[in-house]
Protein backbone atom coordinates (compact mmCIF):
# COMPACT_ATOMS: atom_id res chain seq x y z
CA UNK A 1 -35.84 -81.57 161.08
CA UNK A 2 -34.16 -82.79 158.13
CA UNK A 3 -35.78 -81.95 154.56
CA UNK A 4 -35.38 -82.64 151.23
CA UNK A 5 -35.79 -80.04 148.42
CA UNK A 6 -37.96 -81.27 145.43
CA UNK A 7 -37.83 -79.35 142.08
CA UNK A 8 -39.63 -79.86 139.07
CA UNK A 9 -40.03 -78.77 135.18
CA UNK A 10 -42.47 -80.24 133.04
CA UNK A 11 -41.13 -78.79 129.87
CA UNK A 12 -37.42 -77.54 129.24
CA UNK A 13 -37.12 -75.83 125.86
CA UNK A 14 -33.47 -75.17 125.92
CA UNK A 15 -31.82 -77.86 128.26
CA UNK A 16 -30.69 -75.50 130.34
CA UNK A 17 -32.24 -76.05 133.69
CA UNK A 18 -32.84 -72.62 134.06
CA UNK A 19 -36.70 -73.43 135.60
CA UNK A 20 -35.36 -75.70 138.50
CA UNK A 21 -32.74 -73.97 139.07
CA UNK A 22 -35.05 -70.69 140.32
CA UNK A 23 -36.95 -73.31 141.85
CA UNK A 24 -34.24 -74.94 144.31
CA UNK A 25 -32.68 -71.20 144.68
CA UNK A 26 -36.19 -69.94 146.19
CA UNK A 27 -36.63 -73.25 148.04
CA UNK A 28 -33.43 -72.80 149.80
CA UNK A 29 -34.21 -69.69 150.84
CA UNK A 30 -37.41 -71.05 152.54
CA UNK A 31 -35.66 -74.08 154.54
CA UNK A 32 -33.00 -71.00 155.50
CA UNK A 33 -35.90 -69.19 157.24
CA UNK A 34 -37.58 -72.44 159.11
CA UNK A 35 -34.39 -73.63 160.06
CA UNK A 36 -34.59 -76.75 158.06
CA UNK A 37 -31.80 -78.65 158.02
CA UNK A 38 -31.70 -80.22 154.12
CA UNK A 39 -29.95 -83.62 153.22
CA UNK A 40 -31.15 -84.42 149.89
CA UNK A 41 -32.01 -82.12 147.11
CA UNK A 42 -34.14 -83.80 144.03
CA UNK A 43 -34.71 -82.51 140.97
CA UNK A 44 -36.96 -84.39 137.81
CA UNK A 45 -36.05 -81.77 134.55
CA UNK A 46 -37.81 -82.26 131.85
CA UNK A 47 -40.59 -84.99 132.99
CA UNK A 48 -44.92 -84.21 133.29
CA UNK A 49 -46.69 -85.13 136.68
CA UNK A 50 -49.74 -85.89 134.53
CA UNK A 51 -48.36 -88.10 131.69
CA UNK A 52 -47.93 -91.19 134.07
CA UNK A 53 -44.19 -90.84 132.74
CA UNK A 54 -41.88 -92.55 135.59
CA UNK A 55 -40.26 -89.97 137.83
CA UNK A 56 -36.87 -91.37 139.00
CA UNK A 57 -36.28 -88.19 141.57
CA UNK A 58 -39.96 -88.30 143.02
CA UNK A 59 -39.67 -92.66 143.09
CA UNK A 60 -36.10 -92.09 145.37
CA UNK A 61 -38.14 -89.20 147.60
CA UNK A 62 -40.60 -91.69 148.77
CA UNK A 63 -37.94 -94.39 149.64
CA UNK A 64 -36.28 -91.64 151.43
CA UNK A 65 -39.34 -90.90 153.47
CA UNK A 66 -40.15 -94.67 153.81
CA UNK A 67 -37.03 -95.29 155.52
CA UNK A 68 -37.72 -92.22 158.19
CA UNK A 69 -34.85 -90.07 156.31
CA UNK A 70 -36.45 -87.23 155.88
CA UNK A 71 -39.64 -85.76 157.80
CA UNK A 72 -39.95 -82.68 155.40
CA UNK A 73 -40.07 -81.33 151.83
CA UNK A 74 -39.64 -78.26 150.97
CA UNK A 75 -41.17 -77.37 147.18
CA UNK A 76 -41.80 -74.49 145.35
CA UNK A 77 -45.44 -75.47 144.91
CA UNK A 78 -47.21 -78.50 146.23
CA UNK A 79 -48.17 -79.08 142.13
CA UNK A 80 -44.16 -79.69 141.44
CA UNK A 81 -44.56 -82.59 143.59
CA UNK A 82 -48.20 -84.00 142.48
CA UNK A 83 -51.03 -82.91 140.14
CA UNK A 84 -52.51 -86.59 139.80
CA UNK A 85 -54.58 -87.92 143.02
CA UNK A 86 -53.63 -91.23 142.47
CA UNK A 87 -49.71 -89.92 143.42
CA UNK A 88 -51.18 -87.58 146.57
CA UNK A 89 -52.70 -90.96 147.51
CA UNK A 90 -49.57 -92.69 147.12
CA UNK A 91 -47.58 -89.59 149.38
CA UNK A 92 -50.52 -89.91 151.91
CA UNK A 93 -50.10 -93.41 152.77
CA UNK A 94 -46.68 -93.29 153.10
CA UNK A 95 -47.16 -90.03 155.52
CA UNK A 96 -49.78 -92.03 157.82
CA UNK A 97 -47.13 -94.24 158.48
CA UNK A 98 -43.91 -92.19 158.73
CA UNK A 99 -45.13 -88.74 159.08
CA UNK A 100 -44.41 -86.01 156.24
CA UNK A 101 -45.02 -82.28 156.14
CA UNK A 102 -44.75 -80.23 152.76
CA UNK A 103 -43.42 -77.02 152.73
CA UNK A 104 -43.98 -74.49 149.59
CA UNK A 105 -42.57 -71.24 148.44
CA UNK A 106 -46.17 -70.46 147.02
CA UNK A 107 -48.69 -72.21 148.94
CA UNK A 108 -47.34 -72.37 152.56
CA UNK A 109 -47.33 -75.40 154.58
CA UNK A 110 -49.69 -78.93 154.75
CA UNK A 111 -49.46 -81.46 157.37
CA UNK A 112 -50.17 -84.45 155.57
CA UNK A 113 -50.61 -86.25 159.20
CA UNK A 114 -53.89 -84.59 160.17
CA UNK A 115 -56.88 -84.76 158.59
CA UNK A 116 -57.27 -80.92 157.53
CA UNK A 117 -54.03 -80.87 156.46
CA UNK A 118 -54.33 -84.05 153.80
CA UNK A 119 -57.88 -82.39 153.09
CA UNK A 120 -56.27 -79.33 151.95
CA UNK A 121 -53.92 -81.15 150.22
CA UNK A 122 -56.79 -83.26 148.18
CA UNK A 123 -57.92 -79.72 146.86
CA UNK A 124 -54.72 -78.34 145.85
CA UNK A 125 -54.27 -81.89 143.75
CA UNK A 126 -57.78 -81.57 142.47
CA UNK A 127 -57.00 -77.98 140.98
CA UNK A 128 -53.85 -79.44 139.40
CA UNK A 129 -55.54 -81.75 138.22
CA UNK A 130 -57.62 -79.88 136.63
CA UNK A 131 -55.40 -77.30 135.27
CA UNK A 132 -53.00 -79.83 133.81
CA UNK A 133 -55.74 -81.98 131.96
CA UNK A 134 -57.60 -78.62 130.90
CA UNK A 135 -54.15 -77.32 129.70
CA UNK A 136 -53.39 -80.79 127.62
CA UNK A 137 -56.58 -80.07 126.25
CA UNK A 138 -55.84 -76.87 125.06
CA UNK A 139 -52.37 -77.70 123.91
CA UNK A 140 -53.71 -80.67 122.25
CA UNK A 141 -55.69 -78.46 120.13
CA UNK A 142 -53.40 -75.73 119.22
CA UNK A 143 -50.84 -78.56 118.10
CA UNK A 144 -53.50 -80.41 115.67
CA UNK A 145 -54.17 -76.82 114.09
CA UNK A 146 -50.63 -76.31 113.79
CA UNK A 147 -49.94 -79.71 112.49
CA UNK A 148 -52.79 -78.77 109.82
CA UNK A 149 -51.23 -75.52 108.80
CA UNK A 150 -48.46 -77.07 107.87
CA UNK A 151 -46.30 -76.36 111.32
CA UNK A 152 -44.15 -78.51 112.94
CA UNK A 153 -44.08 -78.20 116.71
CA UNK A 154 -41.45 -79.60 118.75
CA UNK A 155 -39.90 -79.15 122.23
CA UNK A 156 -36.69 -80.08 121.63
CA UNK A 157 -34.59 -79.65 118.71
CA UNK A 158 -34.60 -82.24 115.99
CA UNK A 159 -31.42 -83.27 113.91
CA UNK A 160 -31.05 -81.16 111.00
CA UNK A 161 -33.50 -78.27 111.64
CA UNK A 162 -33.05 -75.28 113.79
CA UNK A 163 -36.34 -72.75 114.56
CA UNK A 164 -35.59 -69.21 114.00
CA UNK A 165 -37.16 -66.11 113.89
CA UNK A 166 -38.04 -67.15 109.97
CA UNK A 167 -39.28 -70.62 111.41
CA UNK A 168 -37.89 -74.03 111.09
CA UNK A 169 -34.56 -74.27 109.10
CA UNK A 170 -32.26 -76.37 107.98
CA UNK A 171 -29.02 -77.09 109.47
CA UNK A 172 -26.49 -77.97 106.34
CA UNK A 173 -24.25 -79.81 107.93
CA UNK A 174 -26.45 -82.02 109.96
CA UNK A 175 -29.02 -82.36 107.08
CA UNK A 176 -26.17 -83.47 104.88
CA UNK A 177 -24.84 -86.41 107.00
CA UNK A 178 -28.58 -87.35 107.25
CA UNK A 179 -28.88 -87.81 103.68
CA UNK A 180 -26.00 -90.10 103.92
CA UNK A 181 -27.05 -92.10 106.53
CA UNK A 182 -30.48 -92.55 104.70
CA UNK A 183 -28.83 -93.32 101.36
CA UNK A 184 -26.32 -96.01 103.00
CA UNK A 185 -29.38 -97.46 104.67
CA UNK A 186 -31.36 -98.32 101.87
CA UNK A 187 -28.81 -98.29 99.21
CA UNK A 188 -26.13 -99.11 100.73
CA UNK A 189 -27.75 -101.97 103.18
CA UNK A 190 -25.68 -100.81 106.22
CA UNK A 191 -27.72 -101.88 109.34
CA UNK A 192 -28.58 -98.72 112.50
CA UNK A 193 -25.56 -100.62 114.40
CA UNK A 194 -23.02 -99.91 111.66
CA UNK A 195 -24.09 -96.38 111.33
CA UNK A 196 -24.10 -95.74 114.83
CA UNK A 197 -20.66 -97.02 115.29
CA UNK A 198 -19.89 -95.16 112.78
CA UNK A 199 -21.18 -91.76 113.97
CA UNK A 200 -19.88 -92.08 117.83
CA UNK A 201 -16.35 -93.31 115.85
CA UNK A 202 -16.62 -90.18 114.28
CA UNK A 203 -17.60 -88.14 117.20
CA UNK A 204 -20.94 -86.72 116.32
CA UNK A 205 -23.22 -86.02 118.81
CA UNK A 206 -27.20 -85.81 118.86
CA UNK A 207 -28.82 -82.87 118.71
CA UNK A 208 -28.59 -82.97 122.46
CA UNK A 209 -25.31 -83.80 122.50
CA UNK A 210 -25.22 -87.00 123.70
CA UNK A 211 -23.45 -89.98 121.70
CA UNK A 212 -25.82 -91.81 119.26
CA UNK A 213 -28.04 -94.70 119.87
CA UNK A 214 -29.52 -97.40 118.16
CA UNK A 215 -33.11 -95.91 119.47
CA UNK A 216 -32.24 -92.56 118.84
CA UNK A 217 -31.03 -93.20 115.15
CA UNK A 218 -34.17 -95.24 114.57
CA UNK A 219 -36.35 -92.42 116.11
CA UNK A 220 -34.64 -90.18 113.58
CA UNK A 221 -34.72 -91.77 110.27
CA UNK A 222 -38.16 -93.00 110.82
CA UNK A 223 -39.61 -89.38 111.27
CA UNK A 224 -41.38 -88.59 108.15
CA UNK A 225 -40.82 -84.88 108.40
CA UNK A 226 -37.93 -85.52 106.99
CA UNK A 227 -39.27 -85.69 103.87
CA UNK A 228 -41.64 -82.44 104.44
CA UNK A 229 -44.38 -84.93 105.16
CA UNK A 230 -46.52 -83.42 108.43
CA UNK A 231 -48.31 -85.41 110.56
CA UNK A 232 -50.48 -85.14 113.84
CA UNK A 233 -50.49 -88.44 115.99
CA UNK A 234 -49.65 -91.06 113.49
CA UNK A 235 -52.31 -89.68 110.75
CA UNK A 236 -50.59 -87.85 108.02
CA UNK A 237 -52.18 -84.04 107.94
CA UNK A 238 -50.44 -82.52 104.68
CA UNK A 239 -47.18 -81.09 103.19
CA UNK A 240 -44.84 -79.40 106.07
CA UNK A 241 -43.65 -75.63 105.68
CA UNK A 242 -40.11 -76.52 106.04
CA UNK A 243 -37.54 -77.51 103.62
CA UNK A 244 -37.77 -81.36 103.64
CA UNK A 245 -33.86 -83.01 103.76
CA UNK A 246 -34.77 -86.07 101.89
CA UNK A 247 -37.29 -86.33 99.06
CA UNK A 248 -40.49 -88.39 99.19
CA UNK A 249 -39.18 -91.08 96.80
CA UNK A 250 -35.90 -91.59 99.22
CA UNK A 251 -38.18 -91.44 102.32
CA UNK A 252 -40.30 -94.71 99.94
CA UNK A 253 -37.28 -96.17 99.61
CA UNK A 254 -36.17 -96.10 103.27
CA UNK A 255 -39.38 -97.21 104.16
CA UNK A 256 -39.27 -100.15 101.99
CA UNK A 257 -35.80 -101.19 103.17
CA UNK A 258 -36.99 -101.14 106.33
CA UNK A 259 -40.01 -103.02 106.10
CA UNK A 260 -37.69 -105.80 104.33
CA UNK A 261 -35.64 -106.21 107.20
CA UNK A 262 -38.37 -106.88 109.42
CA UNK A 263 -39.42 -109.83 107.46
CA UNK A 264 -36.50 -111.17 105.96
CA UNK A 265 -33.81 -112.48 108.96
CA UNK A 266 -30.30 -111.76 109.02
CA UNK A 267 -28.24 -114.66 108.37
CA UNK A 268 -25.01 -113.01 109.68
CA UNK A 269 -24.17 -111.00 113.05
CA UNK A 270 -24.35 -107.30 113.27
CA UNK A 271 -20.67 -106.68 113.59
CA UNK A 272 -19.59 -109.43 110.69
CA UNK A 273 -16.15 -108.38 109.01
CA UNK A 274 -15.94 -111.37 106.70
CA UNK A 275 -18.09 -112.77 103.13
CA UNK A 276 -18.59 -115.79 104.79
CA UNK A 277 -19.08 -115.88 108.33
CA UNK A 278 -22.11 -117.27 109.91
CA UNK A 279 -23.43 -117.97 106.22
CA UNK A 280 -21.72 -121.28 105.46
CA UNK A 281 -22.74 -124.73 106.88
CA UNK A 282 -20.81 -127.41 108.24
CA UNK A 283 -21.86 -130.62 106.39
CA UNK A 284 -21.05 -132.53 109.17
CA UNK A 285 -23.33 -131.71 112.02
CA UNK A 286 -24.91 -128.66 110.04
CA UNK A 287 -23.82 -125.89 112.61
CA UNK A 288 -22.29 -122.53 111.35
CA UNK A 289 -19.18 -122.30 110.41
CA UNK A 290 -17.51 -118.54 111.79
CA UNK A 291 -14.16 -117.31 110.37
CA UNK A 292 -11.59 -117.07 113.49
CA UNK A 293 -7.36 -116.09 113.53
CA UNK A 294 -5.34 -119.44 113.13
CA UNK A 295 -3.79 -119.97 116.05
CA UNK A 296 -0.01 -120.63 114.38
CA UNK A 297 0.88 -116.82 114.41
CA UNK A 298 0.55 -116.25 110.62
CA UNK A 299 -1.73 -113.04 110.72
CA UNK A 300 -4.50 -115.34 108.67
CA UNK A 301 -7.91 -116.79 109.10
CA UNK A 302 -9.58 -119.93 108.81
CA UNK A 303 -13.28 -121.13 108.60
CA UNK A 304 -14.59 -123.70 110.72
CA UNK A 305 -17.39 -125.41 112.27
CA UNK A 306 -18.52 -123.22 115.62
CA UNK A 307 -20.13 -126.64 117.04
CA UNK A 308 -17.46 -129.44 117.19
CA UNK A 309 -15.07 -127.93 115.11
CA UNK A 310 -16.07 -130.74 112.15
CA UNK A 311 -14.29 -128.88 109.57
CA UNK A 312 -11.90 -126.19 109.13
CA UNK A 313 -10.10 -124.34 105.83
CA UNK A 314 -8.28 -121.45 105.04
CA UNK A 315 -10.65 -118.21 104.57
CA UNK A 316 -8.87 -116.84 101.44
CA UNK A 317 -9.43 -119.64 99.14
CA UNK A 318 -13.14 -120.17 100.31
CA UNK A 319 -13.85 -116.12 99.95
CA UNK A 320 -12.58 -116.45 96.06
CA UNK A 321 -14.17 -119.23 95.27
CA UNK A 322 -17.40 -118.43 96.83
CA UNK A 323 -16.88 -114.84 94.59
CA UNK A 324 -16.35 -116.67 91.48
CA UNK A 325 -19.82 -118.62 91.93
CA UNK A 326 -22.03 -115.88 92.89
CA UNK A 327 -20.97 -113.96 89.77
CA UNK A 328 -22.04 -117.14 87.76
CA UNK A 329 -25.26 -117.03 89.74
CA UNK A 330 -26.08 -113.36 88.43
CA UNK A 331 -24.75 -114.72 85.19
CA UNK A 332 -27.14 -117.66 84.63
CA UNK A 333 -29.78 -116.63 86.49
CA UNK A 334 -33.24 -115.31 84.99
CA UNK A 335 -33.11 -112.39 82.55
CA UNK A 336 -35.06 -110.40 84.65
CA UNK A 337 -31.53 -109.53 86.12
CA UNK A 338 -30.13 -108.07 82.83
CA UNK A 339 -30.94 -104.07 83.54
CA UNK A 340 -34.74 -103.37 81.60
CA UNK A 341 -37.17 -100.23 82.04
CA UNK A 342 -39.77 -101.42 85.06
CA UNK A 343 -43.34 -102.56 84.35
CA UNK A 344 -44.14 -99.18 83.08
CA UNK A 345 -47.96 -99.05 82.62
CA UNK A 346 -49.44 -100.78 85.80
CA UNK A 347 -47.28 -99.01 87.91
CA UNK A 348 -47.49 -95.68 86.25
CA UNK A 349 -51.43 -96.08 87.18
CA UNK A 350 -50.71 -96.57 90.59
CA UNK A 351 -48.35 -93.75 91.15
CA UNK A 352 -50.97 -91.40 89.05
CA UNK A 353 -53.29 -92.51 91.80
CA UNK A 354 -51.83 -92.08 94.70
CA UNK A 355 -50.39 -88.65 93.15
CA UNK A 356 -54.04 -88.09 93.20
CA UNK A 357 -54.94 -88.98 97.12
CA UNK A 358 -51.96 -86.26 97.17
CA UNK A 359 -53.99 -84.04 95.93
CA UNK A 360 -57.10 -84.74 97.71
CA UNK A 361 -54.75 -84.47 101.25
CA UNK A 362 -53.42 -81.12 100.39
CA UNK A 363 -57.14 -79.79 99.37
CA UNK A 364 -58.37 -80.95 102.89
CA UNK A 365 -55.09 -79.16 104.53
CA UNK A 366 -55.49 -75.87 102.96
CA UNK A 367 -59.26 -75.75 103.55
CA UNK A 368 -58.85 -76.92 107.72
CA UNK A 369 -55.88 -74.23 107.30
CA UNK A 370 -58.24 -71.73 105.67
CA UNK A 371 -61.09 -72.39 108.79
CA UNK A 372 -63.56 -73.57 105.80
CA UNK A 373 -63.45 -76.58 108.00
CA UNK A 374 -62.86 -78.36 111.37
CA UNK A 375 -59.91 -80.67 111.46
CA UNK A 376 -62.87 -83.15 113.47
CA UNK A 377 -64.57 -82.86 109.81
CA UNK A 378 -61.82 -83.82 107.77
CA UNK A 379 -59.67 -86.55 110.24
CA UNK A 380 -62.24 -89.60 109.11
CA UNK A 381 -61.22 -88.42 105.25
CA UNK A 382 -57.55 -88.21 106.00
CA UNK A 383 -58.15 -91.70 107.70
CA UNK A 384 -59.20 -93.20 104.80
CA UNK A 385 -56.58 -91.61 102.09
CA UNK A 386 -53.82 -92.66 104.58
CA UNK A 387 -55.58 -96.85 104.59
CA UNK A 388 -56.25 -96.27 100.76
CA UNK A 389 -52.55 -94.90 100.16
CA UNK A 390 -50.78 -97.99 102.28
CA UNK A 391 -53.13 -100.27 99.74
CA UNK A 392 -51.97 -98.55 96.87
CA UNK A 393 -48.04 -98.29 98.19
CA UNK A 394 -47.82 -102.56 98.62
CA UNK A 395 -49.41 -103.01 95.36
CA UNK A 396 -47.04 -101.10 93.92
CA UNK A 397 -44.30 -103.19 95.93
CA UNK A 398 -45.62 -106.50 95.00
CA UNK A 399 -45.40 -105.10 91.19
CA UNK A 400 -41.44 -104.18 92.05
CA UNK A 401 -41.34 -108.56 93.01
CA UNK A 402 -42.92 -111.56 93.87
CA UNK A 403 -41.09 -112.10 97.12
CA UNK A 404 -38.53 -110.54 99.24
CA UNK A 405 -35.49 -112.09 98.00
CA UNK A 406 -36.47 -110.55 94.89
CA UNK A 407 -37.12 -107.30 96.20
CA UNK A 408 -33.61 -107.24 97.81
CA UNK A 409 -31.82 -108.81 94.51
CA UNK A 410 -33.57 -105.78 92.95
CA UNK A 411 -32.04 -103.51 95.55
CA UNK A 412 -28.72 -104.89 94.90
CA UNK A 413 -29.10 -104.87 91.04
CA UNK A 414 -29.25 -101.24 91.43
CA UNK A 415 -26.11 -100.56 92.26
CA UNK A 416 -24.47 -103.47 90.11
CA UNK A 417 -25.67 -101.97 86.87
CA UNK A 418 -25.33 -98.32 87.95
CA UNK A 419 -23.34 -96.51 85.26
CA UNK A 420 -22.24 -97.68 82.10
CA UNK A 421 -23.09 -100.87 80.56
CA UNK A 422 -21.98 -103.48 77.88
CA UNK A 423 -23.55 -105.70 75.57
CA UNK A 424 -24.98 -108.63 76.99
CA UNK A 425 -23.40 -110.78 73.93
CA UNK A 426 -19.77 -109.32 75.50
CA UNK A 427 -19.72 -112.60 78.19
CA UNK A 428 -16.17 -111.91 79.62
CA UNK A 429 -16.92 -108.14 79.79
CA UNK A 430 -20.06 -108.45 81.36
CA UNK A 431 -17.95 -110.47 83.83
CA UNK A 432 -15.27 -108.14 84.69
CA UNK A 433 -17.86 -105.56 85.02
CA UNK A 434 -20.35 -107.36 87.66
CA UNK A 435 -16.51 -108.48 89.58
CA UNK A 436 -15.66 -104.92 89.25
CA UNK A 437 -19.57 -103.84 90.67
CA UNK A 438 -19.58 -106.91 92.96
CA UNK A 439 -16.35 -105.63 95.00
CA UNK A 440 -17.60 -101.76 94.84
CA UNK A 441 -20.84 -103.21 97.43
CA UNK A 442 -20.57 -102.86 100.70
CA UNK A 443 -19.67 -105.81 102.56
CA UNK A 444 -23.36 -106.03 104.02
CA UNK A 445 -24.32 -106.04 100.44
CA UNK A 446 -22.20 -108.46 99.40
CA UNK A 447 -23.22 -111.32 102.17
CA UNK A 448 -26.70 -110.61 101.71
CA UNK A 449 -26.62 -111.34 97.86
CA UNK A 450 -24.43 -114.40 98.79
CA UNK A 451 -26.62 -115.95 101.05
CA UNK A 452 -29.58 -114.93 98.70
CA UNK A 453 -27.89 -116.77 95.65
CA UNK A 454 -25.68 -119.54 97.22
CA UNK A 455 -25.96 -121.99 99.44
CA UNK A 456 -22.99 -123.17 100.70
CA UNK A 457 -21.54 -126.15 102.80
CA UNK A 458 -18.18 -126.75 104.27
CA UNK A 459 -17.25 -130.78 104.34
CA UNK A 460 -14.39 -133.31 104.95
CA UNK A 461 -11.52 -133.56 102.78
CA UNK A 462 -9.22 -131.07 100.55
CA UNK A 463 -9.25 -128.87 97.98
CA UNK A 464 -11.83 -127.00 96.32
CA UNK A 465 -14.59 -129.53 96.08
CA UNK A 466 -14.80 -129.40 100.07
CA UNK A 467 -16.63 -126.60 99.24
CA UNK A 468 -20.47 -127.85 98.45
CA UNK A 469 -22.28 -124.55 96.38
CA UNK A 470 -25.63 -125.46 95.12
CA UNK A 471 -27.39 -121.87 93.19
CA UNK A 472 -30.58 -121.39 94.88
CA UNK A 473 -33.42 -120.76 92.30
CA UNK A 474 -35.30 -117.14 92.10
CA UNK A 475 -38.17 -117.63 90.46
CA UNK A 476 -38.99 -113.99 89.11
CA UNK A 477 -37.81 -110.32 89.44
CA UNK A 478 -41.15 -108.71 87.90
């Protein structure tokens, strides 16, 4: 008869394999006794029966039996293979058809071809069932009780923290290159792509060791316990035990940079390497004009036109020109650009108030983590300080600017007039410092307040003035 060997692990704390492993030893040792002769050996680490999660091993063990390869499998308890009916239901059918007996280290042997045998299967799947929801129940409580208390529960290891026998600590090295990559997201606009190239560049792994993703790196960043802040299924529950890596105001910040680049659309490709590219117009047929190699050997680069090829010019000459013009845009644009304190009393208000819903979160934590109440007492409050804080955190945004270009100059005015500055009645200093600031952005940075300030056309003809810049107005900067 040949058999298959299925193993499975709902949960693997240490990535090890260590549970399946005793599984497929012990199952081995059964199809050794019966004389089964085994072909295939599955295994699904790491993946729930009861979550509806896709199992890829369990998925290939039905083809296999659909196609009349195997006649037999051999598990180490009929619940590794099912614990929802609706997937006995699904192994039934297929053994009507083809024939299938299950053979367990724990449970012995069902013939899912009879009816006694499928009937005794049914109960087995009812009691895991059972078990499993009754269990999710249980763990579903213990982890909202946790969450209150302050604890952060997790299965597998997140970047930057470590759980010891003192609890959950940092890990320098990792928490270090996350403050970076949080500080050149929202400071430095650097988009997930770039710092995920940069990372696998580099070499740095996950914390499972894998190379880094664009999913993983947003799963990351956009954890909020990061900042210390604990939450239990999207509703925040309080202030986490553990040493935060980034402070609440950078975790604000992140937030906010993120939320911009959801509504305002890239005008340039991930992967640009030029000022220019993808931001200029041909004023021909109004395509994009892309910088590209000249074809003549000469190590040098050329815009032009990515839709007939309309109009072409040397990249240099363009990039320094284009410079020179968006420094006279920050130059003799609205005053509100000139560095100033912030609208200090309106938005000290707000911050004193949602200091305050603060307040009133932490009160509710250490009372549900005192057992004066029921976290099913207090969830409906911490509802509505988490709707009144998101009210109070985009009023405070719409103070910071009218629109999103403004919010974004703002961003990049930041790091223009970081550090010393001159008088304002200096012209030509105040020149050679925003040229100086200007070339210290990144280059992300840099297109983005381009495009923001400039609008630029490439037409016909030679020289200079086949450049068309018109300054695009920017109403306010409150």
């Amino acid at each position: 008869m040949t058999a298959a060997i299925y193993t499975r692990q709902s949960l693997d704390k240490t990535g090890e394999a260590a549970g399946v492993s005793r599984q497929l030893s012990e199952c081995e040792d059964l199809a050794a006794r019966q004389g089964l002769t085994v072909t295939t050996k599955l295994s699904d680490n790491d993946i729930s029966a009861t979550t509806g999660r896709v199992r890829p091993s369990f998925e290939k063990l039905l083809t296999l039996v659909e196609a009349g390869k195997i006649s037999t499998v051999v598990v180490w308890h009929p619940d590794r293979l099912y614990r929802k009916l609706a997937d006995l239901v699904r192994i039934v059918d297929i053994a009507k058809a083809h024939g299938l007996n299950i053979v367990s280290v724990q449970a012995g042997e069902i013939d899912l071809s009879t009816p006694s045998g499928r009937m005794v299967a049914s109960m087995v799947g009812s009691v895991g069932s059972y078990e499993g929801e009754h269990r999710t129940e249980r763990q579903r409580t213990a982890y909202s009780t946790r969450a209150a208390a302050g604890e952060w529960h997790f299965s597998h290891r997140p970047y930057g923290y470590e759980r010891t026998a003192e609890g959950v600590v940092v890990v320098e090295e990792e928490a270090a290159l996350l403050r970076d990559l949080y500080v050149r997201y929202y400071e430095g606009g650097e988009s997930r792509h770039a710092l995920v190239k940069g990372l696998n560049e580099a070499g740095t792994l996950t914390a499972t060791g894998k190379p880094w993703s664009i999913t993983a790196l947003r799963e990351v960043l956009n954890n909020p316990r990061y900042a210390g802040i604990n939450s239990y299924k999207g509703v925040v529950v309080g202030t986490g035990n553990w040493a935060p890596i980034i402070t609440p105001e950078q975790w604000e910040l992140y937030k906010g940079a993120a939320s911009k680049r959801k509504v305002l659309s890239s005008s340039f490709t991930r992967s640009a390497t030029s000022l220019l590219s993808g931001i200029i117009r041909c004023d021909v047929c109004g395509g994009k004009v892309y910088r590209k190699a000249r074809g003549d050997g000469s190590n040098s680069h050329e815009y032009a036109c990515s839709v007939k090829v309309c109009v072409s010019a040397s990249a240099a000459p363009v990039d320094a020109l284009v410079r020179a013009e968006a420094l006279s845009a920050l130059l003799s644009g609205p005053s509100d650009l000139i560095p100033m304190d912030t609208n200090g009393a309106t938005f000290s208000a707000l911050s004193e108030a949602l200091s305050e819903l603060q307040q009133r979160r932490d009160d509710l934590t250490e009372a549900l983590g005192e057992g004066l109440v029921k976290l099913a007492q207090v969830r409906p409050q911490l509802e509505a300080i988490k709707t009144d804080e998101e009210g109070l955190l985009q009023r405070r945004n719409d103070l910071t600017s009218a629109n999103v270009i403004a919010e974004v100059l703002l961003d990049i005015k930041r790091n223009l007039f970081a550090g010393p500055t001159v008088s304002i009645d200096d012209a030509a200093a105040v020149k050679a410092q925003l040229a100086e600031r200007f070339d210290g952005l990144t280059l992300p940075r840099q297109r983005e307040l381009v495009s923001l300030l400039l609008d630029i056309r490439l037409a016909k003809g030679r020289g200079p003035k086949r450049v068309l810049i018109e300054h695009r107005v920017v109403t306010s900067l409150n």
